[in-house]
Protein backbone atom coordinates (compact mmCIF):
# COMPACT_ATOMS: atom_id res chain seq x y z
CA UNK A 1 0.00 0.00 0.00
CA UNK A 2 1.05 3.48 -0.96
CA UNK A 3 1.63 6.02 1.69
CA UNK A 4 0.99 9.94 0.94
CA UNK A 5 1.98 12.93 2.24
CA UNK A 6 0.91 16.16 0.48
CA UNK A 7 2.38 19.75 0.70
CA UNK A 8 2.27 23.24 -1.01
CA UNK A 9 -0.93 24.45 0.91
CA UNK A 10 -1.46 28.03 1.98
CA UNK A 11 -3.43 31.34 1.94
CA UNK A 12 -3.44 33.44 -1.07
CA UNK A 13 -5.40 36.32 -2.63
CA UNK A 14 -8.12 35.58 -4.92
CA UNK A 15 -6.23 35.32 -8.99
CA UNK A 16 -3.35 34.15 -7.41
CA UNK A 17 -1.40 31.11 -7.71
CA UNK A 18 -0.52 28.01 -5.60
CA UNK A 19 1.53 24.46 -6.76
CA UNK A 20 0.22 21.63 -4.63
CA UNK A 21 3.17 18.55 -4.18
CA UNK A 22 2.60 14.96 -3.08
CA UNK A 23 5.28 12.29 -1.71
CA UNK A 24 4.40 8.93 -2.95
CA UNK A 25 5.99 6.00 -0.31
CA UNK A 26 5.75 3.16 -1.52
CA UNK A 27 7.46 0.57 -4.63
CA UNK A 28 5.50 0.73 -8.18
CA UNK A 29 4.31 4.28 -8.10
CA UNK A 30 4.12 4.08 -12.03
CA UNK A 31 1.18 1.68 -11.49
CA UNK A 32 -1.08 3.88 -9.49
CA UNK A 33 -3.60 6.15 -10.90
CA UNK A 34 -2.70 9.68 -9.13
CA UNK A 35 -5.28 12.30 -8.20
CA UNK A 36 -6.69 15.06 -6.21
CA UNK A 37 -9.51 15.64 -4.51
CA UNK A 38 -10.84 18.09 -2.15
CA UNK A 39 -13.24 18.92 0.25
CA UNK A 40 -14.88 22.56 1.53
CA UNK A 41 -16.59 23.13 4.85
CA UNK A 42 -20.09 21.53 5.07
CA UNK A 43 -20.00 19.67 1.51
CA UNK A 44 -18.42 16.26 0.33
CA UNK A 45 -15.50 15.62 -0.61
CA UNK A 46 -15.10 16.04 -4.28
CA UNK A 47 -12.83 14.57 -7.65
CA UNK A 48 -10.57 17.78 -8.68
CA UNK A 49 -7.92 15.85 -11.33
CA UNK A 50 -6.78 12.29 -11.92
CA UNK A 51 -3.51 11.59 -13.91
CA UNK A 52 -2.80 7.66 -14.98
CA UNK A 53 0.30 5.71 -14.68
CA UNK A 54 2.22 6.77 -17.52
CA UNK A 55 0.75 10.66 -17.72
CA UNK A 56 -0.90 10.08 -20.73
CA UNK A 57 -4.31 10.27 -19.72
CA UNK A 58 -5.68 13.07 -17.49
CA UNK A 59 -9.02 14.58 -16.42
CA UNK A 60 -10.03 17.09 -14.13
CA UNK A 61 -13.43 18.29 -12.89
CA UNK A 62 -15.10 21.45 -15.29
CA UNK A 63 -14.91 23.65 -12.65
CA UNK A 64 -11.05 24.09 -12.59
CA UNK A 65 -10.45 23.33 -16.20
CA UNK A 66 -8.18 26.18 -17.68
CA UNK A 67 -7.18 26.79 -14.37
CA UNK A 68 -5.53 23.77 -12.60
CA UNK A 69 -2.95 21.42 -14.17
CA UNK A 70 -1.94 18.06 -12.99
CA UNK A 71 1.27 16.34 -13.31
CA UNK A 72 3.65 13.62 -11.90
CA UNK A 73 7.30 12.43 -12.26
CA UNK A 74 7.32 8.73 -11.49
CA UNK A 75 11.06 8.76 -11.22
CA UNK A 76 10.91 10.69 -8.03
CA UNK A 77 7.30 9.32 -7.29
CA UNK A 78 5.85 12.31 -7.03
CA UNK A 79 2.34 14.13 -8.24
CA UNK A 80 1.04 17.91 -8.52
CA UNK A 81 -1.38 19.87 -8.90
CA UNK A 82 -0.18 23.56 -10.07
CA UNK A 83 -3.70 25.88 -9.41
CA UNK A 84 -3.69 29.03 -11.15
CA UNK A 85 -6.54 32.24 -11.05
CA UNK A 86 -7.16 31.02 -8.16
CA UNK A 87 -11.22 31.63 -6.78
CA UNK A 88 -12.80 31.95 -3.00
CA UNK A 89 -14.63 28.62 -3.94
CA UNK A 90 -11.64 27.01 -4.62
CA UNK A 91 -10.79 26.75 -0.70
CA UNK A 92 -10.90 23.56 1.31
CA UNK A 93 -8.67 20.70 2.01
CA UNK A 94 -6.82 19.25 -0.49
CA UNK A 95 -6.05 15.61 -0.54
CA UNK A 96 -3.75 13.49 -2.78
CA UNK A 97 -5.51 9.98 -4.27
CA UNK A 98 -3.86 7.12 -4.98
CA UNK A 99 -5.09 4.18 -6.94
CA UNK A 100 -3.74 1.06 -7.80
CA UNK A 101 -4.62 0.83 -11.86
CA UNK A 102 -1.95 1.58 -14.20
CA UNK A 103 -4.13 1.84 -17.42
CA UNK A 104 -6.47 4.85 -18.89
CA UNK A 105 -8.41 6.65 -16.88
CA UNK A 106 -11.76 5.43 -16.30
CA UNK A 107 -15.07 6.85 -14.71
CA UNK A 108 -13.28 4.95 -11.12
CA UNK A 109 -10.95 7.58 -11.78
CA UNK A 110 -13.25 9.83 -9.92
CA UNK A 111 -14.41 7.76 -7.11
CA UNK A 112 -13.71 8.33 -3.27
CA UNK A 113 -11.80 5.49 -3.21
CA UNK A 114 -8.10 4.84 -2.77
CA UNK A 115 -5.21 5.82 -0.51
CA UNK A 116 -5.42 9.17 0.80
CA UNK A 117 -3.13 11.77 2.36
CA UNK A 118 -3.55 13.40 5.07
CA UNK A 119 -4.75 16.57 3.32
CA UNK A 120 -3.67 20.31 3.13
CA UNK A 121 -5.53 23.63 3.54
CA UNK A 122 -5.77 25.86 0.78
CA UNK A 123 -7.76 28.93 1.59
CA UNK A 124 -8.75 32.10 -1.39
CA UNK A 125 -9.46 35.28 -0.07
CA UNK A 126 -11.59 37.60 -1.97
């Protein structure tokens, strides 16, 4: 089982920028589907991006599309999440995903399942 630790989390003006990092510990990192997720006071927690083994296939949720990118480096088993034009909506606790499927991203991609981290606060003022 992969372990996770995230990073990167702060508080910045609304339009401004933030680059999210997580620590994958664990062997085969190239075989887990990486994403992010997040959760805001008083709602669910919800998909933001997924990015499969080999980086080929990525999708993120329409509300940050434009906005946020996703990326990884499986030689230093690592995953990101670089969030640009930033919003006040966009605030809550980010976690890192981890999912043990190495092929295209599938409608799973999205699903509250996984190995999480243990999440980091990213907060937009207006």
């Amino acid at each position: 089982q992969v372990q996770l630790v995230e990073s990167g989390g702060g508080l910045v003006q609304a339009g401004g920028s933030l680059r999210l990092s997580c620590a994958a510990l664990g062997p085969r990192f190239s075989t887990y589907t990486m994403g992010w997720f997040r959760q805001a006071p008083g709602k669910s927690r919800e998909f933001v991006a997924a990015i499969s083994g080999s980086g080929g296939s990525i999708s993120y949720v329409d509300s940050v599309k434009g906005r946020f990118t996703i990326s990884r480096d499986n030689a230093k088993n690592t995953v990101s999440l670089q969030m640009n034009s930033l919003k006040p909506e966009d605030t809550a606790v980010y976690y890192c995903n981890a999912k043990p499927w190495s092929g295209p991203l599938t409608r799973a991609s999205e699903a509250n399942i996984g190995s999480w981290g243990q999440g980091t606060q990213v907060t937009v003022s207006s």
